[in-house]
Protein backbone atom coordinates (compact mmCIF):
# COMPACT_ATOMS: atom_id res chain seq x y z
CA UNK A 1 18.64 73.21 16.75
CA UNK A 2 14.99 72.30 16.19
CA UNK A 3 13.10 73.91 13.20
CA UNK A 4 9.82 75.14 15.74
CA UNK A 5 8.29 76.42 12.45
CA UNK A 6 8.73 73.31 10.51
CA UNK A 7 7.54 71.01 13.11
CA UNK A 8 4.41 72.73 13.18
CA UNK A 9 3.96 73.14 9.78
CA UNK A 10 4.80 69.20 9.48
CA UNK A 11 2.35 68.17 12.17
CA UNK A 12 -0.55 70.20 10.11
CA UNK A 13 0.86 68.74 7.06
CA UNK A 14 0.24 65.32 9.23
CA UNK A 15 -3.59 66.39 10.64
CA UNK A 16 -4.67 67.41 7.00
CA UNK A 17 -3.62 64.29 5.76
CA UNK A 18 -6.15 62.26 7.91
CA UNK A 19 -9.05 64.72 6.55
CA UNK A 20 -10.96 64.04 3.48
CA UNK A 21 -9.61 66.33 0.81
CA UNK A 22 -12.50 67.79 -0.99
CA UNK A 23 -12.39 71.31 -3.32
CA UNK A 24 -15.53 73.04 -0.83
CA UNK A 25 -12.76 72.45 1.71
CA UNK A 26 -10.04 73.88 -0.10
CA UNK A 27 -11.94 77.01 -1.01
CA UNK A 28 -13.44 78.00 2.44
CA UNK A 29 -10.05 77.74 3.54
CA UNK A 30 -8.36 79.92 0.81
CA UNK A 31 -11.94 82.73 1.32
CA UNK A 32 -10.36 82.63 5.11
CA UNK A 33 -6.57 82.84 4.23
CA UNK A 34 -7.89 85.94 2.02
CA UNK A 35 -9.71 87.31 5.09
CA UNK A 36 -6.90 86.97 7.43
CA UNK A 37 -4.34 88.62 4.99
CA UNK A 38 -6.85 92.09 4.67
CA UNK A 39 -7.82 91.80 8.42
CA UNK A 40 -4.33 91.24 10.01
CA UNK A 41 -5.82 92.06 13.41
CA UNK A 42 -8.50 88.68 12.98
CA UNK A 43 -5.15 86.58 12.96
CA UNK A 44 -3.50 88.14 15.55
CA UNK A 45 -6.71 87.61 18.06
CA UNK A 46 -7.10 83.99 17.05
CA UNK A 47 -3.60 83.32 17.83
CA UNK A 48 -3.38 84.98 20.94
CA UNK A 49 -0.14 83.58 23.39
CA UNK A 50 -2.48 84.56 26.14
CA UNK A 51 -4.95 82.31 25.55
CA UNK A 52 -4.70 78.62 25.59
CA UNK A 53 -5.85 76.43 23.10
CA UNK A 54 -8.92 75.51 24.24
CA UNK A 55 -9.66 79.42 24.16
CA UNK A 56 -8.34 80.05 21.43
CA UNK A 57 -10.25 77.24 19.56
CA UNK A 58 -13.40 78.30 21.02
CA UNK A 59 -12.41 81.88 19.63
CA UNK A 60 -12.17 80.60 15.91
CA UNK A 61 -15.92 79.10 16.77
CA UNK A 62 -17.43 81.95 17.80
CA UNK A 63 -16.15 84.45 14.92
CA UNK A 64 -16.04 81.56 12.13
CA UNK A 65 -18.58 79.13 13.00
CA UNK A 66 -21.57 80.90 11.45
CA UNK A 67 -19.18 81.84 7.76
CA UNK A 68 -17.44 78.37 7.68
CA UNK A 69 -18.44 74.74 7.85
CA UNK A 70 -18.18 72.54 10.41
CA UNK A 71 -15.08 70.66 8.87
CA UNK A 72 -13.44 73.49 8.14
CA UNK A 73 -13.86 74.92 11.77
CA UNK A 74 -12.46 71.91 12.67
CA UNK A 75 -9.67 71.66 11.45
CA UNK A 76 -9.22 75.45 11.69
CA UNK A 77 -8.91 74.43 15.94
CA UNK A 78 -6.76 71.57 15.11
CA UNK A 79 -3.96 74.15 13.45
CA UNK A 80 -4.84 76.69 15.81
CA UNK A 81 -3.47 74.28 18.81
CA UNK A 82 0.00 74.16 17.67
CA UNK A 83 0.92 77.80 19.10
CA UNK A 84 1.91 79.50 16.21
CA UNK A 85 4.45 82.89 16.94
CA UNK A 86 1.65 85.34 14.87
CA UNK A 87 -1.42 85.61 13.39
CA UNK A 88 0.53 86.26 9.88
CA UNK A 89 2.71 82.27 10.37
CA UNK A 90 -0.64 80.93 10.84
CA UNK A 91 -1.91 82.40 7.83
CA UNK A 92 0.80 81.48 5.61
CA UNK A 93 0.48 77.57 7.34
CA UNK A 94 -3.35 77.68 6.35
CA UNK A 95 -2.50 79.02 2.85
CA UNK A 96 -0.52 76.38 2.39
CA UNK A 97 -2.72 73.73 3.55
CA UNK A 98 -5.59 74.91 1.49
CA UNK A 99 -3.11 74.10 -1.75
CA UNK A 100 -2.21 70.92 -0.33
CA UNK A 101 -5.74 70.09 0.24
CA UNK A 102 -7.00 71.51 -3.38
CA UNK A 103 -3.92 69.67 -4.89
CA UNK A 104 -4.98 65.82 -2.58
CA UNK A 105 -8.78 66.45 -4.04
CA UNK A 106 -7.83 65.67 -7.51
CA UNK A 107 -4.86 64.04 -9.83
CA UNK A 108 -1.88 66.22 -8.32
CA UNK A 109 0.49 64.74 -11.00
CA UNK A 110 -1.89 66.03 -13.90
CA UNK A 111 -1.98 69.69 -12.52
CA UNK A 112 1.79 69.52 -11.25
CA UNK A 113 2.18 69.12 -15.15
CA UNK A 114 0.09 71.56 -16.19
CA UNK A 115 1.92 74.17 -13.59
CA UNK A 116 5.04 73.52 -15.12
CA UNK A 117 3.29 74.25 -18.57
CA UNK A 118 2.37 77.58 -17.58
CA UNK A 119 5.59 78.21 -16.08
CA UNK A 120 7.25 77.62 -19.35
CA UNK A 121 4.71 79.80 -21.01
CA UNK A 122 5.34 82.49 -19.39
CA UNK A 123 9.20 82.28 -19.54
CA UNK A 124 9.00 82.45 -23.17
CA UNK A 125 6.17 85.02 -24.18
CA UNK A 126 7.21 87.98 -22.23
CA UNK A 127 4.23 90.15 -22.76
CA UNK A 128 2.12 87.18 -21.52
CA UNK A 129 4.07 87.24 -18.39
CA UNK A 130 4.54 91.23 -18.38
CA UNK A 131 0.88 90.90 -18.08
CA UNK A 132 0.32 88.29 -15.67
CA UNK A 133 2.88 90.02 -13.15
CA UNK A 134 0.08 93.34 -13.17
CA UNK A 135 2.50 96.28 -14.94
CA UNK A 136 0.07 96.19 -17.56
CA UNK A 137 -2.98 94.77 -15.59
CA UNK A 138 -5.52 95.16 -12.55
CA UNK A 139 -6.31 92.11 -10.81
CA UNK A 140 -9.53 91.50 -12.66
CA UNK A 141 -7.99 91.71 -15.66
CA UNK A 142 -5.36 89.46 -15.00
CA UNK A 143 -8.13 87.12 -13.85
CA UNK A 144 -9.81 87.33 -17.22
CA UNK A 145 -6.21 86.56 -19.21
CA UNK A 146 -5.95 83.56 -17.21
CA UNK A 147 -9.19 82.22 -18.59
CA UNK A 148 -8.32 83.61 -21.50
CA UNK A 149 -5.46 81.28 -21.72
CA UNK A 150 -6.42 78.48 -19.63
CA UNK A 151 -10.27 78.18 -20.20
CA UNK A 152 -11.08 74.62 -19.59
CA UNK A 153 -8.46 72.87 -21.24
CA UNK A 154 -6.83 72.13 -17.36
CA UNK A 155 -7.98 70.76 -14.39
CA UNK A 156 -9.91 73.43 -12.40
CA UNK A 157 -7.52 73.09 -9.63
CA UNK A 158 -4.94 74.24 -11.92
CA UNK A 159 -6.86 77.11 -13.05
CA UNK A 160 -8.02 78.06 -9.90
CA UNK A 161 -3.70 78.07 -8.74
CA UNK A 162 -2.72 80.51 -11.71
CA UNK A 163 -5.28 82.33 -10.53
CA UNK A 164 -4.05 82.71 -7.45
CA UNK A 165 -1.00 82.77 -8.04
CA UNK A 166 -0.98 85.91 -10.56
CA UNK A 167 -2.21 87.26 -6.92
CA UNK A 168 1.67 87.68 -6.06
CA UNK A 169 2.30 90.26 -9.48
CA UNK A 170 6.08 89.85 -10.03
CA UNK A 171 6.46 87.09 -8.01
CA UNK A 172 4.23 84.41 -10.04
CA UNK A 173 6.75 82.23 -11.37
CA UNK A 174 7.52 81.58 -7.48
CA UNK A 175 4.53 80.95 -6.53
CA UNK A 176 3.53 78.48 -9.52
CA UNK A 177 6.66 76.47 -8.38
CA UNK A 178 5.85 76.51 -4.55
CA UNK A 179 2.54 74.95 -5.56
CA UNK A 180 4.26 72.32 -7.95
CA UNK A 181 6.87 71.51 -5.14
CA UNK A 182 3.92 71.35 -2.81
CA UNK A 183 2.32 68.78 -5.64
CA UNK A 184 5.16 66.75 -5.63
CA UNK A 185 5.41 66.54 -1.45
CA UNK A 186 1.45 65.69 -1.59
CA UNK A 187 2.64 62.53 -3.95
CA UNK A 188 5.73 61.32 -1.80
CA UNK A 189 8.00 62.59 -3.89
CA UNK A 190 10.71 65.75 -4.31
CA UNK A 191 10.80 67.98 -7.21
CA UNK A 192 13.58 69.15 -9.25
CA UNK A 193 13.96 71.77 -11.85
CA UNK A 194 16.24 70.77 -15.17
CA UNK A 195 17.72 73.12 -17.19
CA UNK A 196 18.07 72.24 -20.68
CA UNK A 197 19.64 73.84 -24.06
CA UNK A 198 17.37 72.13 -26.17
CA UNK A 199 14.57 69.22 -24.39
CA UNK A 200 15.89 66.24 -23.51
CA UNK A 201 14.37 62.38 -24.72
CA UNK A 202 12.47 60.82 -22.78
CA UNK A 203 14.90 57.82 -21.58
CA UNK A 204 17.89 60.79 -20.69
CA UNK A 205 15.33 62.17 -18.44
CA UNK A 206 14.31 59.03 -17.28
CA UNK A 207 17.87 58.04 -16.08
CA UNK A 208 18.49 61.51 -14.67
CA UNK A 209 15.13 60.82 -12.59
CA UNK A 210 16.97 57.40 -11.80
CA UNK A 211 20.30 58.70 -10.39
CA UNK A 212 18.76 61.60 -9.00
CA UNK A 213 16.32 59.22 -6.91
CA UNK A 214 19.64 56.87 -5.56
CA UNK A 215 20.91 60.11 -4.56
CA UNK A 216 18.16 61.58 -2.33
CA UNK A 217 16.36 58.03 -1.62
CA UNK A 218 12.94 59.08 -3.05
CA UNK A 219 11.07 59.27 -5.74
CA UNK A 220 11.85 62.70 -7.82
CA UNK A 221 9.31 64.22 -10.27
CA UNK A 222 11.72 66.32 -12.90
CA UNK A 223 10.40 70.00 -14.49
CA UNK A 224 11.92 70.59 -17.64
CA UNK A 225 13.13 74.47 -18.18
CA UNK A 226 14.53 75.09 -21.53
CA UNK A 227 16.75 78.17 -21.59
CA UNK A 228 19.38 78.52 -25.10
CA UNK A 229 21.60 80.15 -22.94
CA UNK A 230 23.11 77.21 -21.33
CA UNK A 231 24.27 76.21 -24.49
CA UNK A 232 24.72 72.35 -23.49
CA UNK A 233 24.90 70.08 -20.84
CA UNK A 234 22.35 69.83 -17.69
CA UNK A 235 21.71 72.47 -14.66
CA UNK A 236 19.43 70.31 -11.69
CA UNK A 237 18.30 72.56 -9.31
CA UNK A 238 16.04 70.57 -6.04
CA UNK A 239 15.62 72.14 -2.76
CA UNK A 240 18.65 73.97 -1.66
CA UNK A 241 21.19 71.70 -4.17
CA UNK A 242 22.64 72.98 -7.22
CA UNK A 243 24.30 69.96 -9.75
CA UNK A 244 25.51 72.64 -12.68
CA UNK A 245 27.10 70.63 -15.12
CA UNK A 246 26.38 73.37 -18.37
CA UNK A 247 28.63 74.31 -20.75
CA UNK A 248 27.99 77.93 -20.13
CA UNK A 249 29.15 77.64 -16.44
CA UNK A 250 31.94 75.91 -17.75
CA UNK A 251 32.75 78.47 -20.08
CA UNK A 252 32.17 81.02 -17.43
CA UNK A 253 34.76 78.81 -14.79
CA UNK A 254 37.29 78.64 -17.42
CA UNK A 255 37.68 82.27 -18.21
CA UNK A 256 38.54 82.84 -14.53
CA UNK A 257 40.83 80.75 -14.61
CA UNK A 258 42.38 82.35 -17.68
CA UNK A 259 41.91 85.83 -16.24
C-alpha cells in the first residue's frame, strides 16, 4: 500500500531541494510553523479539502503575503498543493522543511556532530538534562542554559536546533536525533546510532561504517553513544533495525535460557 504521507513529504523534500537554502528562509519558516502550532485554526483554513489549490494558494497570499517574503510565500503554495489530510500534517511537513533548509544553508556534517555532542551531554550530566527537559525550568530559562552552554563555540544553526529542540521538554533527546537523522538525509546518507561500553578507535568505527554501508547500499554517518551498561560488544541501532551484538543482551539471552 502506498505511504500518501511519505510521498508528500518526499515530493516537498524534492521542491525544497531546488530552492536556495538560506538561514532568513529557514527562520520565517520556523516564526510560521510557531504560528500555526498556537493558531491551529490558521492551518486548518489554509488546508482546506474544499478548496483547490489554486485557492488555497491564493489563501496563504492573502493572510501571509504582507508577514512573509516572497520566497517563502512561494514555496509556502508549492507545499500547500500537495493536499495534505490537516492543517496540523502540514505543519509538522513545514517544520521539518525549515530544519532541512537551516541544516542545507550551512556545513550539515559540522552541526550533525555537534548534535550528537549535546546529545551525549545530556545523557551523562543529569541535572543538565533535568533542566533542559523544563522540571526545573521555564522556557526562557532553558533558553538562557542553552547559551549558557553553547555560546558561540557551535555553528548558529546548531544553537538555534537545541534551542528548539529544548521546545519539546522531556522529549529533547528525540528531537536532537530527528534533526541529526534529518542532517544525515540532507547529505545522502543514513544515520545510525552505536552503542559502546567504552569508545571505539577510529579504524573499528571506520569498518563498522564500511559493512554497515554494503549492507544498506549508502553511505552511513555513525553516532557514538557510550553507555557502561552494555558491558562489551556493539548495539547499532538505524531506522527501524536493531544489530545487538552486547554482552549484556547476551547475558540477558542466556539466563532465559537457564531459567
Amino acid at each position: 500500500m502506498t505511504n500518501v504521507n511519505g510521498t508528500r513529504i518526499e515530493r516537498l523534500d524534492e521542491a525544497a531541494d531546488k530552492i536556495v537554502a538560506t538561514s532568513f528562509l529557514s527562520t520565517e519558516l520556523f516564526a510560521l510553523v510557531d504560528e500555526l502550532n498556537a493558531q491551529p485554526d490558521l492551518g486548518r483554513a489554509l488546508t482546506d479539502p474544499a478548496l483547490e489549490a489554486e485557492g488555497r494558494g491564493k489563501l496563504a497570499g492573502a493572510l501571509l503575503g504582507k508577514r512573509l517574503s516572497g520566497p517563502t510565500v512561494d514555496f509556502v503554495v508549492q507545499a500547500l498543493a500537495l493536499d495534505w489530510a490537516s492543517g496540523r500534517e502540514f505543519t509538522s511537513g513545514l517544520g521539518r522543511q525549515a530544519i532541512r533548509i537551516a541544516l542545507r544553508s550551512t556545513d550539515a556534517d559540522q552541526v550533525r556532530t555537534e548534535l550528537n555532542v549535546v546529545r551525549e551531554t545530556l545523557a551523562t550530566h543529569d541535572e543538565l538534562r533535568v533542566a533542559m527537559a523544563g522540571h526545573t525550568a521555564g522556557e526562557e530559562a532553558r533558553a538562557k542554559l542553552v547559551d549558557q552552554l553553547l555560546g558561540d563555540k557551535v555553528d548558529p544553526v546548531t544553537a538555534m536546533l537545541v534551542g528548539r529542540a529544548v521546545r519539546d521538554g522531556e522529549h529533547v533527546q528525540d528531537a536532537l536525533w530527528s534533526c541529526m537523522e534529518l542532517a544525515s538525509q540532507v547529505l545522502g546518507r543514513i544515520l545510525a546510532r552505536v552503542t559502546v561500553a567504552r569508545p571505539l578507535p577510529a579504524y573499528q568505527m571506520a569498518e563498522l561504517g564500511e559493512q554497515l554501508r554494503r549492507l544498506y547500499g549508502q553511505p552511513v554517518d555513525m553516532a557514538e553513544h557510550v553507555d557502561p551498561s552494555v558491558l562489551g560488544g556493539v548495539r547499532v541501532e538505524l531506522g527501524d533495525d536493531v544489530i545487538d551484538g552486547t554482552v549484556a543482551t547476551k547475558l540477558s539471552e542466556a539466563q532465559r535460557e537457564l531459567a
